[in-house]
PDB file of N, CA and C in Angstrom:
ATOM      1  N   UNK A   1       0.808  -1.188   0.000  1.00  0.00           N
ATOM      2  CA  UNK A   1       0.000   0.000   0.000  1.00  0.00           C
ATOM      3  C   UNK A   1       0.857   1.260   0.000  1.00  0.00           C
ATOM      4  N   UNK A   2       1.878   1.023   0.308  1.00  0.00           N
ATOM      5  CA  UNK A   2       2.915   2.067   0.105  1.00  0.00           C
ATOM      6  C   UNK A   2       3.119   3.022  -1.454  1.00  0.00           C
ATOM      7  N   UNK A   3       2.913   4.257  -1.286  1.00  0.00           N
ATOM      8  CA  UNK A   3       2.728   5.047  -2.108  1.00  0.00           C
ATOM      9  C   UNK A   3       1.598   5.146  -3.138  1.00  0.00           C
ATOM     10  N   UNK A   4       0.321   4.567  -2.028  1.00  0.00           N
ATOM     11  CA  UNK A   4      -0.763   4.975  -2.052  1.00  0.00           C
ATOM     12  C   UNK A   4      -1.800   5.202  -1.976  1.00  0.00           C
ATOM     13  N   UNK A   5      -2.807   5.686  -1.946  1.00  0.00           N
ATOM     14  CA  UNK A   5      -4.281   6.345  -1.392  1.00  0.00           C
ATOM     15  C   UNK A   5      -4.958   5.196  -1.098  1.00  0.00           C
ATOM     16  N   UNK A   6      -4.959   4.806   0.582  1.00  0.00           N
ATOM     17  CA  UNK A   6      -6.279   3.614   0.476  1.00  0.00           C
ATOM     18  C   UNK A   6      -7.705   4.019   0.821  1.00  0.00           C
ATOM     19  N   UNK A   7      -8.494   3.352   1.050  1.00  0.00           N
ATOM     20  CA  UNK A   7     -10.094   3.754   1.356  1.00  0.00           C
ATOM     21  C   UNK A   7      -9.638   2.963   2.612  1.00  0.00           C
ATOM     22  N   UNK A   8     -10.833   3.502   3.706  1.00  0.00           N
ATOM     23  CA  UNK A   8     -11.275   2.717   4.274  1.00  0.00           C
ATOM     24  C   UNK A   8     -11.762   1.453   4.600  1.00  0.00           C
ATOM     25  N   UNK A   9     -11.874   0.404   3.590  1.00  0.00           N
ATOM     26  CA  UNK A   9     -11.971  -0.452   3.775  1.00  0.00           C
ATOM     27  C   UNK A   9     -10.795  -1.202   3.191  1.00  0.00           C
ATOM     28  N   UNK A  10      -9.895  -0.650   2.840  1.00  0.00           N
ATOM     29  CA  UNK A  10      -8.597  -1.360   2.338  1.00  0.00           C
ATOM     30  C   UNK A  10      -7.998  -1.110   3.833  1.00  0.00           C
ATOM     31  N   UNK A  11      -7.854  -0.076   4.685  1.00  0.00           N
ATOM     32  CA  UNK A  11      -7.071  -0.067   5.831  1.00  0.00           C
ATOM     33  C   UNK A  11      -7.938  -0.720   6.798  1.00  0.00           C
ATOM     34  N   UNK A  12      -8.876  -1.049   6.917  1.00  0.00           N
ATOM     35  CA  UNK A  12      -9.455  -1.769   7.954  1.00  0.00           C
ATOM     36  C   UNK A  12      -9.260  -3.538   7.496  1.00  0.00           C
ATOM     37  N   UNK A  13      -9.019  -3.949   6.453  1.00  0.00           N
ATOM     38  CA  UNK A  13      -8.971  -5.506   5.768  1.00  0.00           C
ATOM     39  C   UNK A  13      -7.175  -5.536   5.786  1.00  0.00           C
ATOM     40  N   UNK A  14      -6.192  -4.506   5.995  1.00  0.00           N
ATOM     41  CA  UNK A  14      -4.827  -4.635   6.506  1.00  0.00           C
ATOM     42  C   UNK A  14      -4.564  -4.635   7.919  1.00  0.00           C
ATOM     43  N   UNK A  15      -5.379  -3.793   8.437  1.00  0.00           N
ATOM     44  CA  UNK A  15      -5.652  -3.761  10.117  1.00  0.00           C
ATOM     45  C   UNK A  15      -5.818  -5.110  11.060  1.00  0.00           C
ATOM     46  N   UNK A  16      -6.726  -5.811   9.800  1.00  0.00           N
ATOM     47  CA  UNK A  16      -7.169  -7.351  10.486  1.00  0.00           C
ATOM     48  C   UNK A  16      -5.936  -8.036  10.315  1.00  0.00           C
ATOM     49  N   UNK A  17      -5.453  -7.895   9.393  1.00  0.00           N
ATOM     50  CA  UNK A  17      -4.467  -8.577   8.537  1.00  0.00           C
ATOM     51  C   UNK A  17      -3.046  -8.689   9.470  1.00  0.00           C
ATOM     52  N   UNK A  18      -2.620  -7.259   9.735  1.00  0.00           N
ATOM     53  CA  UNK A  18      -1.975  -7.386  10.804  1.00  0.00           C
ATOM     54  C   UNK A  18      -2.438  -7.672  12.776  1.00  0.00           C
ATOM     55  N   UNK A  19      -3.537  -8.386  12.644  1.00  0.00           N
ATOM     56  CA  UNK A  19      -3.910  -8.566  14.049  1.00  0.00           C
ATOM     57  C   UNK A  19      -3.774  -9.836  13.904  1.00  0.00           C
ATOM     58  N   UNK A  20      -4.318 -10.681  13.248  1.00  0.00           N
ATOM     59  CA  UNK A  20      -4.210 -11.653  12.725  1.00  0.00           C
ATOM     60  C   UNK A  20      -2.598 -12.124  13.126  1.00  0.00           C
ATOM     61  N   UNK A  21      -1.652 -11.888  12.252  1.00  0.00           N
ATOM     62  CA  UNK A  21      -0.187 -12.003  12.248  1.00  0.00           C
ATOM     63  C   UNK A  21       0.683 -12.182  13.520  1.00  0.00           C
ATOM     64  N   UNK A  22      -0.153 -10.708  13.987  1.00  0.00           N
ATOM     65  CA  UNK A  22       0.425 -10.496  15.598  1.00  0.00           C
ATOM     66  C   UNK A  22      -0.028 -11.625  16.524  1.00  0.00           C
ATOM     67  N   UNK A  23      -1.717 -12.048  16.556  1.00  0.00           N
ATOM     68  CA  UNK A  23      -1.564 -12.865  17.198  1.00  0.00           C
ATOM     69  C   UNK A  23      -1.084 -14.261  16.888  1.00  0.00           C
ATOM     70  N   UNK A  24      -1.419 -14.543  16.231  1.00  0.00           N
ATOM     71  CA  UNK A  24      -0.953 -15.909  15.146  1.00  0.00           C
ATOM     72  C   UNK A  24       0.684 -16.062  15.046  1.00  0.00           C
ATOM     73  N   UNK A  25       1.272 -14.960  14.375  1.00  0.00           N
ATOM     74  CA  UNK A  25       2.285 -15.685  13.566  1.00  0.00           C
ATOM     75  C   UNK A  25       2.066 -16.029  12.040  1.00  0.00           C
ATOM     76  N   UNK A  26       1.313 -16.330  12.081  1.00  0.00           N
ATOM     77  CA  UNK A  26       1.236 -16.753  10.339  1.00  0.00           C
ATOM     78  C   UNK A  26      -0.243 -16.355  10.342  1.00  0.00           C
ATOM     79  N   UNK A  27      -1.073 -16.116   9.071  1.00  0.00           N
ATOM     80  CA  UNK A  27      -2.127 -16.554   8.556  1.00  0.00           C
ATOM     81  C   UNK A  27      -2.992 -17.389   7.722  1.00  0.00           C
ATOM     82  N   UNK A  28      -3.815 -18.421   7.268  1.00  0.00           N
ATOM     83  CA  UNK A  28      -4.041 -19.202   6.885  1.00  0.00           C
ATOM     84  C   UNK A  28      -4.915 -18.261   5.687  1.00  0.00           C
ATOM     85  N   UNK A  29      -4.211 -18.704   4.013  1.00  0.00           N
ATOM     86  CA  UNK A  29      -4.989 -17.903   3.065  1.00  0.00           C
ATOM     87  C   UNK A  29      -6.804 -18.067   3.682  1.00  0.00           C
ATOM     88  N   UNK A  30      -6.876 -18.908   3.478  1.00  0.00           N
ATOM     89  CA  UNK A  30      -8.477 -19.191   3.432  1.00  0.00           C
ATOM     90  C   UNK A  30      -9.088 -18.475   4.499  1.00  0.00           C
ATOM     91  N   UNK A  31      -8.599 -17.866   5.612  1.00  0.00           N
ATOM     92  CA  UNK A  31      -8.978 -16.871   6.565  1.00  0.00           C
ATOM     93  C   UNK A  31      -9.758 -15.550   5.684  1.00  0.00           C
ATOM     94  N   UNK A  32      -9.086 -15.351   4.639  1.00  0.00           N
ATOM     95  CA  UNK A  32      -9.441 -13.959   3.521  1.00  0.00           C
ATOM     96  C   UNK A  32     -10.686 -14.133   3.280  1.00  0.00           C
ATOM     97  N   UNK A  33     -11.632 -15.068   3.325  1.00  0.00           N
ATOM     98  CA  UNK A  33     -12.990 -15.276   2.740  1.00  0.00           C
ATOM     99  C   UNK A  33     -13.611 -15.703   4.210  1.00  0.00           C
ATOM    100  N   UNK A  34     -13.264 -15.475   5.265  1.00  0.00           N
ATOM    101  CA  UNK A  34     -13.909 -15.462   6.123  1.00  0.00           C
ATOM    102  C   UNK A  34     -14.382 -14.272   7.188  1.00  0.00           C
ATOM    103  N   UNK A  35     -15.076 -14.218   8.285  1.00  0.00           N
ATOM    104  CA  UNK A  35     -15.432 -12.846   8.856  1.00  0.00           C
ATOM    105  C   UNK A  35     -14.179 -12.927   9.928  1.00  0.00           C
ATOM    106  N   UNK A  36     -13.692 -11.586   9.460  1.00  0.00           N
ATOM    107  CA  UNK A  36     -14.210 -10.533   9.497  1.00  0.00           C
ATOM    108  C   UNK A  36     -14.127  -9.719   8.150  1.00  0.00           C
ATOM    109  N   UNK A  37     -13.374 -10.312   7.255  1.00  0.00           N
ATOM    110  CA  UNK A  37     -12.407  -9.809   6.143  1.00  0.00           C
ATOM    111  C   UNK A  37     -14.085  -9.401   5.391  1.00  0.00           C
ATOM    112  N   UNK A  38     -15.148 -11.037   5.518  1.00  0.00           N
ATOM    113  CA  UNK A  38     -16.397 -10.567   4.311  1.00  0.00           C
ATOM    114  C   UNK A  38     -17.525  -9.983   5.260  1.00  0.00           C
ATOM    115  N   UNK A  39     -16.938  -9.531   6.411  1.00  0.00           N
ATOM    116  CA  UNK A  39     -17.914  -8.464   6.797  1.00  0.00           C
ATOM    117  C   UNK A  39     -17.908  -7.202   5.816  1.00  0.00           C
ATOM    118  N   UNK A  40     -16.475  -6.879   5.515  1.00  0.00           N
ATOM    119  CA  UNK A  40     -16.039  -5.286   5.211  1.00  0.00           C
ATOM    120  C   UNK A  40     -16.542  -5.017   3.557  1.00  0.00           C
ATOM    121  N   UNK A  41     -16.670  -6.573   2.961  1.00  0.00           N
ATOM    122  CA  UNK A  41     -17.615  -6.842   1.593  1.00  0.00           C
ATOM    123  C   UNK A  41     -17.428  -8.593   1.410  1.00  0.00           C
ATOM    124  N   UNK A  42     -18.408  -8.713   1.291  1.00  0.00           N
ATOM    125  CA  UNK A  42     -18.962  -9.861   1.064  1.00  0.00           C
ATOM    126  C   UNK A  42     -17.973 -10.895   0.346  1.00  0.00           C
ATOM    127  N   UNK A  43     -17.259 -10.373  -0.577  1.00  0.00           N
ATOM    128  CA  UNK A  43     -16.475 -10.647  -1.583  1.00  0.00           C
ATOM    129  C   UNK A  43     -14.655 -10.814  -0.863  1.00  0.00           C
ATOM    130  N   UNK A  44     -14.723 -10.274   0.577  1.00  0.00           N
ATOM    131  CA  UNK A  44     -13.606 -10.507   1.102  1.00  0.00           C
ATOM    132  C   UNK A  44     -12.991  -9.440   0.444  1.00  0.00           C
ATOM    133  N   UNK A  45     -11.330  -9.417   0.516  1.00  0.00           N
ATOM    134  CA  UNK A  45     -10.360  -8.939   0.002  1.00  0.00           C
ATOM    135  C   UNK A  45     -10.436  -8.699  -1.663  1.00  0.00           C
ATOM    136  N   UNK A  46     -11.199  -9.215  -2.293  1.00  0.00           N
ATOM    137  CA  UNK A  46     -11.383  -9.398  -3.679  1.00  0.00           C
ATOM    138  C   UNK A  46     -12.266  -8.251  -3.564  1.00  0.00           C
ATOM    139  N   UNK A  47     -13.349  -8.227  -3.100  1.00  0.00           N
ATOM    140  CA  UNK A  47     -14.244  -6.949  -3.131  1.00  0.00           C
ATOM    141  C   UNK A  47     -13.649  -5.461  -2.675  1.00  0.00           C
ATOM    142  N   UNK A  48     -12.429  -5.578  -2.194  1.00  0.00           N
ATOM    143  CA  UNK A  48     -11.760  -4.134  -1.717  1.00  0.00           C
ATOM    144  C   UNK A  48     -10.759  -3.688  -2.515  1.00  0.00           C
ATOM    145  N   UNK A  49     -10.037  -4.738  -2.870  1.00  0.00           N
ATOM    146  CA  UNK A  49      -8.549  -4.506  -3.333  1.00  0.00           C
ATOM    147  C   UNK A  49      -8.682  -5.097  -5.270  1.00  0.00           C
ATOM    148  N   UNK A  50      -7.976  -4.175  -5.983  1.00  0.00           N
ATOM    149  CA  UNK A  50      -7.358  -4.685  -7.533  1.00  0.00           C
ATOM    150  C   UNK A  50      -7.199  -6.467  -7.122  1.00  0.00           C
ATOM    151  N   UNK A  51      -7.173  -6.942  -8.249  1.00  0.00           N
ATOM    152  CA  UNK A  51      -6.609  -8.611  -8.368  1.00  0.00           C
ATOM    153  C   UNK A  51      -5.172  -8.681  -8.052  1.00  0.00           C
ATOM    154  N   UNK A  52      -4.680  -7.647  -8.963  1.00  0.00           N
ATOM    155  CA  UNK A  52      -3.040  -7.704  -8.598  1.00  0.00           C
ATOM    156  C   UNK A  52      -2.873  -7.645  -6.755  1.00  0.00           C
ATOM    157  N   UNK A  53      -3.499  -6.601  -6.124  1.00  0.00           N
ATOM    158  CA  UNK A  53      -3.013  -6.371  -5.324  1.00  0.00           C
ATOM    159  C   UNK A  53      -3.302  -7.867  -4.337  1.00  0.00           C
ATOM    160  N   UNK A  54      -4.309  -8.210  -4.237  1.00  0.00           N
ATOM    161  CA  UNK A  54      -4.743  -9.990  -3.548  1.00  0.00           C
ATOM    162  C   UNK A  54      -3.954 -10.650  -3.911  1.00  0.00           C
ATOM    163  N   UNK A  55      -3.451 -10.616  -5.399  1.00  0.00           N
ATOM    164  CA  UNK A  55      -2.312 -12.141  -5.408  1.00  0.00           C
ATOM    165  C   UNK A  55      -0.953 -11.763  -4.979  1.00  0.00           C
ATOM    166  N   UNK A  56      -0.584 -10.243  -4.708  1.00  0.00           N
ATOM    167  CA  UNK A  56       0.770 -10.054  -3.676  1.00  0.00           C
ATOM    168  C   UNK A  56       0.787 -10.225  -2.453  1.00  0.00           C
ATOM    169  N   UNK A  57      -0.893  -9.974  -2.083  1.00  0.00           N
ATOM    170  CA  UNK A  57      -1.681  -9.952  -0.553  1.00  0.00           C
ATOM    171  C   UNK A  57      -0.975 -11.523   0.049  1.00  0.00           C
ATOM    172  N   UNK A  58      -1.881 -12.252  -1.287  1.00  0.00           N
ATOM    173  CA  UNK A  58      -1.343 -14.122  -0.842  1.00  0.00           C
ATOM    174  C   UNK A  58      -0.038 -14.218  -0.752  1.00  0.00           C
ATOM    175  N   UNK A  59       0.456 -13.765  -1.994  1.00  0.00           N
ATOM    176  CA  UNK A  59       2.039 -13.987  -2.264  1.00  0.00           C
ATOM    177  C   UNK A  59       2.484 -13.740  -0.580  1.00  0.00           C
ATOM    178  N   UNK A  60       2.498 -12.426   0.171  1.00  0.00           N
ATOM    179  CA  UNK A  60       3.520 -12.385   1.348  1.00  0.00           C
ATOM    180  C   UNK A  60       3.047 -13.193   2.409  1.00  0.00           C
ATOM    181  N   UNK A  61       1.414 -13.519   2.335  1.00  0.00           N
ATOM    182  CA  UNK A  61       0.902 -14.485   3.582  1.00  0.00           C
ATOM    183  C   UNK A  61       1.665 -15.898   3.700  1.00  0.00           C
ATOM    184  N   UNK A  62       1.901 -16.363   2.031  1.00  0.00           N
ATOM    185  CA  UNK A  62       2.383 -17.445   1.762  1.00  0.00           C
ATOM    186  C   UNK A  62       4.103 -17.944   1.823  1.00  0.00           C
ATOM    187  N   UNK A  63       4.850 -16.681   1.677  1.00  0.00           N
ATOM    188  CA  UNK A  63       6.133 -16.049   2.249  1.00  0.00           C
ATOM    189  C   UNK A  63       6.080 -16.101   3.703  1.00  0.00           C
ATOM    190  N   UNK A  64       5.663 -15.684   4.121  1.00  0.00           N
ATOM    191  CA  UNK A  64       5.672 -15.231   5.419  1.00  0.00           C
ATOM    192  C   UNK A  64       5.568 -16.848   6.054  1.00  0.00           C
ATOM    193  N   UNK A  65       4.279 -17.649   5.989  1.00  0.00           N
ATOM    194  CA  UNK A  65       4.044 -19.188   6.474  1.00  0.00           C
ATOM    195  C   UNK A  65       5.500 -19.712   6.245  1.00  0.00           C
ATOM    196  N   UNK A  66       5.365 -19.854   5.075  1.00  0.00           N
ATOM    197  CA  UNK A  66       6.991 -20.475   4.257  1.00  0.00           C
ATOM    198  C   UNK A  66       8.450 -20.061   5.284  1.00  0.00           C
ATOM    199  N   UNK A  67       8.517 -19.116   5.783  1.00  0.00           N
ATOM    200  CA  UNK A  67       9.422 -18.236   6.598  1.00  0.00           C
ATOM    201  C   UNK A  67       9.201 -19.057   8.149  1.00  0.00           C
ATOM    202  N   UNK A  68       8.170 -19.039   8.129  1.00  0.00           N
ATOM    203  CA  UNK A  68       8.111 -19.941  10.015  1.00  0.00           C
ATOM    204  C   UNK A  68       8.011 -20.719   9.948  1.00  0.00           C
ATOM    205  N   UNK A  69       7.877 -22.119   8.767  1.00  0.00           N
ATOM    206  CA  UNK A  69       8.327 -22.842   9.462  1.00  0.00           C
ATOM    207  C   UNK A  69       9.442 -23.516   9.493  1.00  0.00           C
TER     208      UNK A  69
END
């Protein structure tokens, strides 16, 4: 998101994103289609964010798992 303009519901679906992390450690993709993410639209992360930006979204969740263990 760096260098640029989010909405509100892009910073509240990164907000989770990093609570998630913090408590966890990792996140499980399939968490993205669940609440709280399809409270913020129905559609999850897909309903807030470009396509590109969801498959970098996965890309670092999937980095990140890959990294712990």
């Amino acid at each position: 998101m760096t260098g640029t303009t989010a909405s509100p519901n892009q910073i509240e679906c990164v907000d989770y994103i990093i609570q998630e992390l913090t408590q966890n450690g990792v996140m499980e993709i399939d968490r993205l289609n669940q609440t709280p993410f399809i409270d913020i639209n129905p559609l999850g992360p897909e309903g807030v964010f470009p396509s590109a930006k969801v498959d970098r979204l996965v890309e670092a969740l999937s980095e990140i798992r890959s990294r712990a263990a």
